[in-house]
N, C-alpha and C. Protein backbone atom coordinates (compact mmCIF):
# COMPACT_ATOMS: atom_id res chain seq x y z
N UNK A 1 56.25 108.04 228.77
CA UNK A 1 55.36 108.27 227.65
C UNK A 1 54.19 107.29 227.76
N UNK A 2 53.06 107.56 227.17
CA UNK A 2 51.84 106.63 227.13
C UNK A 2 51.46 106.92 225.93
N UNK A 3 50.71 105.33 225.97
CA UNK A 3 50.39 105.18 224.58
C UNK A 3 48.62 104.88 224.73
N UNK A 4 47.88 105.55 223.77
CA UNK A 4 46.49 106.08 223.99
C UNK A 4 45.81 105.05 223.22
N UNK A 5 44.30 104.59 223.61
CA UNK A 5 43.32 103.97 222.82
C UNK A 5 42.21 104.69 222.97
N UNK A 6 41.13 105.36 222.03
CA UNK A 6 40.11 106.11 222.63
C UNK A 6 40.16 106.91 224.09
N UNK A 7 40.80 107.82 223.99
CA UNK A 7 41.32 108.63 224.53
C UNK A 7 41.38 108.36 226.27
N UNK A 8 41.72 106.65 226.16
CA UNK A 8 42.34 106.40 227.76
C UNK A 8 43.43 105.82 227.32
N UNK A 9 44.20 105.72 228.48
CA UNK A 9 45.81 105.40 228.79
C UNK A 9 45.67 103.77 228.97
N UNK A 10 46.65 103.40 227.64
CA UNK A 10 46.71 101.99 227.11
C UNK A 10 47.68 101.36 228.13
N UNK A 11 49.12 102.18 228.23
CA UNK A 11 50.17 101.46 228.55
C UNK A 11 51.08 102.80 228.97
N UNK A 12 51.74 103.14 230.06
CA UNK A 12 52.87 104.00 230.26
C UNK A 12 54.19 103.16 230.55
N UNK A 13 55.37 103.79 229.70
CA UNK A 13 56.34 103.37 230.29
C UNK A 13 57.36 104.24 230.07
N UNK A 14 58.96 104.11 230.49
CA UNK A 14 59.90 104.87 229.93
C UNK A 14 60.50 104.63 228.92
N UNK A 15 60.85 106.42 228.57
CA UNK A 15 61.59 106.38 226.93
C UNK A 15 63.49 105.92 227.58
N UNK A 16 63.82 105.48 226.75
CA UNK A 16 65.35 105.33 226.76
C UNK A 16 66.09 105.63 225.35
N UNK A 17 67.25 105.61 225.06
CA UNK A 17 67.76 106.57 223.86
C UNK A 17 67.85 105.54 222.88
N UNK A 18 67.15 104.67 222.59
CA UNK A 18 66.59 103.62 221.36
C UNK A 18 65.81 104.48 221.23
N UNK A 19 65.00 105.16 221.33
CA UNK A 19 63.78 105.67 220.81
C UNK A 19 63.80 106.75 220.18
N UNK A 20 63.05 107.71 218.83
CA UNK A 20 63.62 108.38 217.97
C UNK A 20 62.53 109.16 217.81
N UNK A 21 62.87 110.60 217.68
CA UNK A 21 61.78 111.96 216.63
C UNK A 21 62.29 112.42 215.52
N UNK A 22 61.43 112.43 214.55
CA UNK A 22 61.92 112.29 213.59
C UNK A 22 61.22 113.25 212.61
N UNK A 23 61.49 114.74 212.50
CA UNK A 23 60.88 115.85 211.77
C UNK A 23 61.57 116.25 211.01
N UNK A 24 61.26 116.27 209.84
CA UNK A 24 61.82 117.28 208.29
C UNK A 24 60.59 118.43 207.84
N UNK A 25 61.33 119.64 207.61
CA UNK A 25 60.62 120.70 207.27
C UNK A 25 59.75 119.65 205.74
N UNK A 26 58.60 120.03 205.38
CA UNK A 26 57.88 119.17 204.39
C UNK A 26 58.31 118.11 203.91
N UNK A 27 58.25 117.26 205.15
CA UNK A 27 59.06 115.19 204.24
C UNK A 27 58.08 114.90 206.23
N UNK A 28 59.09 114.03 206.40
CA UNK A 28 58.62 112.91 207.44
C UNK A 28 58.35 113.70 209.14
N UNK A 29 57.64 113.24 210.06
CA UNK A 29 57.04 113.85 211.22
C UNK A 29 56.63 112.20 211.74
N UNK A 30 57.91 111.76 212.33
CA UNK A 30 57.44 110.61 213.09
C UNK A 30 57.83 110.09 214.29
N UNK A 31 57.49 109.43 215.57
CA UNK A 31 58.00 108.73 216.80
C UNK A 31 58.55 107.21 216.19
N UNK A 32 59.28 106.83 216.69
CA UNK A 32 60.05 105.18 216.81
C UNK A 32 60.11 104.94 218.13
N UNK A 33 59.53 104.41 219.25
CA UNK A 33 59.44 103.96 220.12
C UNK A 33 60.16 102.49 220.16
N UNK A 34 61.43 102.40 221.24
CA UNK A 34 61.80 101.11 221.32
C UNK A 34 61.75 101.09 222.74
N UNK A 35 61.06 100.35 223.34
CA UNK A 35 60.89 100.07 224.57
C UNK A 35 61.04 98.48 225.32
N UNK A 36 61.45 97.95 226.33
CA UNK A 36 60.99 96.57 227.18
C UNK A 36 59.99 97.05 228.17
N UNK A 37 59.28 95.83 228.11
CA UNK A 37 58.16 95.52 229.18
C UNK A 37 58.12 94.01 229.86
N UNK A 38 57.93 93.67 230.65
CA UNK A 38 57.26 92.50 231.12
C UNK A 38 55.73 91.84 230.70
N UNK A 39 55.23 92.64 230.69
CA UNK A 39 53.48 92.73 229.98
C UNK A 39 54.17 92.63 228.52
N UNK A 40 52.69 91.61 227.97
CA UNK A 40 52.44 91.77 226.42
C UNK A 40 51.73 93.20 226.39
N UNK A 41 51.80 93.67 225.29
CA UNK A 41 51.08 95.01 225.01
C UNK A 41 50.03 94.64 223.88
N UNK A 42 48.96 94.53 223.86
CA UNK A 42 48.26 94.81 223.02
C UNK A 42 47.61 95.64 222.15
N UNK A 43 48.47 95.46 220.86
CA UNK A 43 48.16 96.91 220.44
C UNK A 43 47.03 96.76 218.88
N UNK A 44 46.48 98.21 218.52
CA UNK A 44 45.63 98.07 217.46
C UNK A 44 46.20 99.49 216.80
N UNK A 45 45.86 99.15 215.66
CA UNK A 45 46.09 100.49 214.48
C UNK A 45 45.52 101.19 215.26
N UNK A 46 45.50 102.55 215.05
CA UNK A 46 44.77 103.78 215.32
C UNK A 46 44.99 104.24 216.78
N UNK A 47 46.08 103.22 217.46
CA UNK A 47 46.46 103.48 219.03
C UNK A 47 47.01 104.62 218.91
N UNK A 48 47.68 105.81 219.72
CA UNK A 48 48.34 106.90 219.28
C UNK A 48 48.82 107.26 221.31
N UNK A 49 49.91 108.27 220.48
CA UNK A 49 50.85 108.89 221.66
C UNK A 49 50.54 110.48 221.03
N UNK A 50 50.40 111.35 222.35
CA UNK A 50 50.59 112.67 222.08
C UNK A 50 52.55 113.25 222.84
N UNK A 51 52.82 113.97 221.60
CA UNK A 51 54.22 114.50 221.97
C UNK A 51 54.30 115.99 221.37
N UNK A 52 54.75 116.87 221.93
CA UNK A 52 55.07 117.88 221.59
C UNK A 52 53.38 118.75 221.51
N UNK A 53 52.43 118.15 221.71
CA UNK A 53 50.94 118.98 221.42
C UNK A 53 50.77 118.45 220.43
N UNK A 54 51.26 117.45 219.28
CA UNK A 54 50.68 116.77 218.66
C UNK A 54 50.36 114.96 218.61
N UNK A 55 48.91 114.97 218.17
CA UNK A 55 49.18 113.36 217.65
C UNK A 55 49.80 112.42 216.93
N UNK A 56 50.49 111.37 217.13
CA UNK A 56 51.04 110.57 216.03
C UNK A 56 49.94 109.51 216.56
N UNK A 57 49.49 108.48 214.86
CA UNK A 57 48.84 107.47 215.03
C UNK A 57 49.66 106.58 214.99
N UNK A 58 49.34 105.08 215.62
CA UNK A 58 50.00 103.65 214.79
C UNK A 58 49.25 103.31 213.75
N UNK A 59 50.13 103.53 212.57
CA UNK A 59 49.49 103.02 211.31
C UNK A 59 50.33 101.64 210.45
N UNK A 60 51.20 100.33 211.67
CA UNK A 60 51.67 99.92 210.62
C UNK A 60 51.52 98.59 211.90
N UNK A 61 51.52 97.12 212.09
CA UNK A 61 51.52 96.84 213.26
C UNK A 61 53.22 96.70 213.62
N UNK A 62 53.02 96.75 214.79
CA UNK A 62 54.52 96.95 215.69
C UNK A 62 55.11 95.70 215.91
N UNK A 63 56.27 95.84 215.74
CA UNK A 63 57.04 94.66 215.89
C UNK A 63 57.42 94.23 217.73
N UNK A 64 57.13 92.68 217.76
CA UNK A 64 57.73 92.51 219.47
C UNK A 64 57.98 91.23 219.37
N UNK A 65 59.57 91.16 220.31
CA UNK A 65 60.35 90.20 220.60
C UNK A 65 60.24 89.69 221.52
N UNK A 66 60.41 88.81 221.97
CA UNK A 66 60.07 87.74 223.42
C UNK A 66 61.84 87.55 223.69
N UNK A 67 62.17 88.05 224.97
CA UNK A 67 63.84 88.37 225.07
C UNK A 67 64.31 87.12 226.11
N UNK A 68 63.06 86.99 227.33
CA UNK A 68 63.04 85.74 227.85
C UNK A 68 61.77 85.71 228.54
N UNK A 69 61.48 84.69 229.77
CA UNK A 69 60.37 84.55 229.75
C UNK A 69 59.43 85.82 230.43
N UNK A 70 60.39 86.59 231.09
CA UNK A 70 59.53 88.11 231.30
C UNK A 70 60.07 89.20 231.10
N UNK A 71 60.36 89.22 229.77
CA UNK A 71 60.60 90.38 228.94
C UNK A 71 60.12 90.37 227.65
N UNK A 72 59.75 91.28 227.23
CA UNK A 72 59.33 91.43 225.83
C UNK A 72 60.02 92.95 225.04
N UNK A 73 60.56 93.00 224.26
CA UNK A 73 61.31 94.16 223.36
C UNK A 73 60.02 94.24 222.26
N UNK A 74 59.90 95.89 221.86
CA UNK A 74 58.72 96.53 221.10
C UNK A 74 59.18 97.24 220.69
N UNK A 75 59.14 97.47 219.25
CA UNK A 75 59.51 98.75 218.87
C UNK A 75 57.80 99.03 218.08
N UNK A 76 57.45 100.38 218.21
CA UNK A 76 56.31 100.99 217.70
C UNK A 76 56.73 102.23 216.69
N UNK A 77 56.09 102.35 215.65
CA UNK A 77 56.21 103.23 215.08
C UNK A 77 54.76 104.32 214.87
N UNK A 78 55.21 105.33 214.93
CA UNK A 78 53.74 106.46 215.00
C UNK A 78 53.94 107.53 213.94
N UNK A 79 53.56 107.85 213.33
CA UNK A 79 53.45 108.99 212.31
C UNK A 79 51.89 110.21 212.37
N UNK A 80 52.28 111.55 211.85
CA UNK A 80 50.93 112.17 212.21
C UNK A 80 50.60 111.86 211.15
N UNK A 81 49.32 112.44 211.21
CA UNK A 81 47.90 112.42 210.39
C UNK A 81 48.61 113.44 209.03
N UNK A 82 48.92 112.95 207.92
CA UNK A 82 49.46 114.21 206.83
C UNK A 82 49.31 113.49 205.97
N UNK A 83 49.12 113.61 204.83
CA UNK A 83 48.55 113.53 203.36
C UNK A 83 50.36 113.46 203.00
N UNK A 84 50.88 112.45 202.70
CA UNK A 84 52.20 112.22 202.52
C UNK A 84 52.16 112.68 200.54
N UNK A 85 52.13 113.63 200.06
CA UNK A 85 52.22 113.84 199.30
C UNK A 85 53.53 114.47 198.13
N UNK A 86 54.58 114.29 199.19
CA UNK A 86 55.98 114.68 198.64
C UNK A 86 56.57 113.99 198.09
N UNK A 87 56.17 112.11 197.32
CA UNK A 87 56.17 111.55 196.43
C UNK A 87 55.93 112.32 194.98
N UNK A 88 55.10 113.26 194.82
CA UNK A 88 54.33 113.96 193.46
C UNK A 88 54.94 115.30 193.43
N UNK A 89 55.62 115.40 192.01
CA UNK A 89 55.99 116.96 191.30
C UNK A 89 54.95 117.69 191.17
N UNK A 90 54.54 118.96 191.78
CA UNK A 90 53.67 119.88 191.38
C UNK A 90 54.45 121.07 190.43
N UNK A 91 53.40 120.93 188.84
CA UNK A 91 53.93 122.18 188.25
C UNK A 91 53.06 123.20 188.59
N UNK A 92 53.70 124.71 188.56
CA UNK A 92 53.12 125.70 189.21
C UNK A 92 53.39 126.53 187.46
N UNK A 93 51.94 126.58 186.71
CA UNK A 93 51.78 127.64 185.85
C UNK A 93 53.10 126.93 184.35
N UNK A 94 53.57 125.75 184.61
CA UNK A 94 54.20 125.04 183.44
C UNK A 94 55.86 125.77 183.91
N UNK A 95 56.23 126.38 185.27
CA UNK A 95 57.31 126.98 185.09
C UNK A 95 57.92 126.25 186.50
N UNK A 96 57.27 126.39 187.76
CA UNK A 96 57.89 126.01 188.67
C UNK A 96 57.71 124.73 189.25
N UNK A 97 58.70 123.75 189.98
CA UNK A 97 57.89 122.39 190.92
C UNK A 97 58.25 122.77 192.46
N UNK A 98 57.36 121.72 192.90
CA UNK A 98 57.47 121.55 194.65
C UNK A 98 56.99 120.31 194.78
N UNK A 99 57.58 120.42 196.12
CA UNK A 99 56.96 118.92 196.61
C UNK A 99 56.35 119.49 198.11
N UNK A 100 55.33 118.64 198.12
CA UNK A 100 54.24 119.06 199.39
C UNK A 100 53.55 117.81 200.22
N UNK A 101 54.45 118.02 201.62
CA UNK A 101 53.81 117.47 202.61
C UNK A 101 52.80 117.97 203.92
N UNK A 102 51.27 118.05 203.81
CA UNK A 102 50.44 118.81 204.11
C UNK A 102 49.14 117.63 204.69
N UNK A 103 49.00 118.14 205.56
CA UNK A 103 47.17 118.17 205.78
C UNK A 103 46.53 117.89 204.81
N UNK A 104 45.57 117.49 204.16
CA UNK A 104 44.60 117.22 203.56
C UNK A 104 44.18 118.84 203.50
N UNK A 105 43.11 119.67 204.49
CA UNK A 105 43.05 120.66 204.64
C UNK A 105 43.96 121.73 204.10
N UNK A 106 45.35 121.95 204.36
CA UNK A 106 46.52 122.58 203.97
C UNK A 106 46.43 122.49 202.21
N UNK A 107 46.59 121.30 201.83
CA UNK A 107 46.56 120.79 200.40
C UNK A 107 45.61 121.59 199.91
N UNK A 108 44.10 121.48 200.26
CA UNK A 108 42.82 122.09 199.44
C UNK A 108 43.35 123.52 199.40
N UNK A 109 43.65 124.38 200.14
CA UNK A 109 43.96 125.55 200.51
C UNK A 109 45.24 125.81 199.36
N UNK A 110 46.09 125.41 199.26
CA UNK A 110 47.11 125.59 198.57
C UNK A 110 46.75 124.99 197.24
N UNK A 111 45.71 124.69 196.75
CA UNK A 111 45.21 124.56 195.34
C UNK A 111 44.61 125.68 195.21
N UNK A 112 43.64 126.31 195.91
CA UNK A 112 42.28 127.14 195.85
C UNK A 112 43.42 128.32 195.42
N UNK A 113 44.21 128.70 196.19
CA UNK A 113 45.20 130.08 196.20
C UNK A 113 46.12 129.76 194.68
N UNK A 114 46.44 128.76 194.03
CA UNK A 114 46.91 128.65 192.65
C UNK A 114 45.87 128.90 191.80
């Protein structure tokens, strides 16, 4: 897997079964990357991995352990781009609720049609 900065290749390395996908029909859509390296990795918000045809960003900074003097343990976390909005009850007409995890885009759309 590689991990992207302005659309060049930051860092490649291998996945091993520490590492996690993590999709719910409308709730969470995220990577957990736990990886070792020898290299420090330098990383910045907005770094991102493509999986499956989609983007996940880093939106939180990543945690890294120093294991000895040439190893380092990382775990990264990536989430897509979605308007996490399945915190909030939507009433539909004072009769029905939902909860909605959407696009920004998706969201406007699914107001306009109520």
């Amino acid at each position: 897997m590689q991990i992207y900065r302005n659309e060049k290749s930051l860092i490649e390395f291998r996945l091993d079964n520490n590492s996690h996908y993590l999709q719910h029909f409308m709730r969470e859509d995220n990577i957990e990357l736990i990886f070792s390296l020898q290299d420090y990795v330098y990383s910045l918000l907005g770094d991102y991995v493509l999986y499956r045809g989609k983007k996940y960003t880093l939106k939180s900074v990543p945690q890294a352990h120093k294991v000895s003097a040439v190893q380092c343990d990382y775990q990264f976390s990536f989430d897509i781009n979605l308007s996490k909005l399945y915190d909030v009850l939507f009433l539909l007409d004072g009769r029905s609720e939902f909860f909605l995890y959407s696009d920004v885009w998706k969201f406007c759309i699914c107001l306009y049609k109520i």
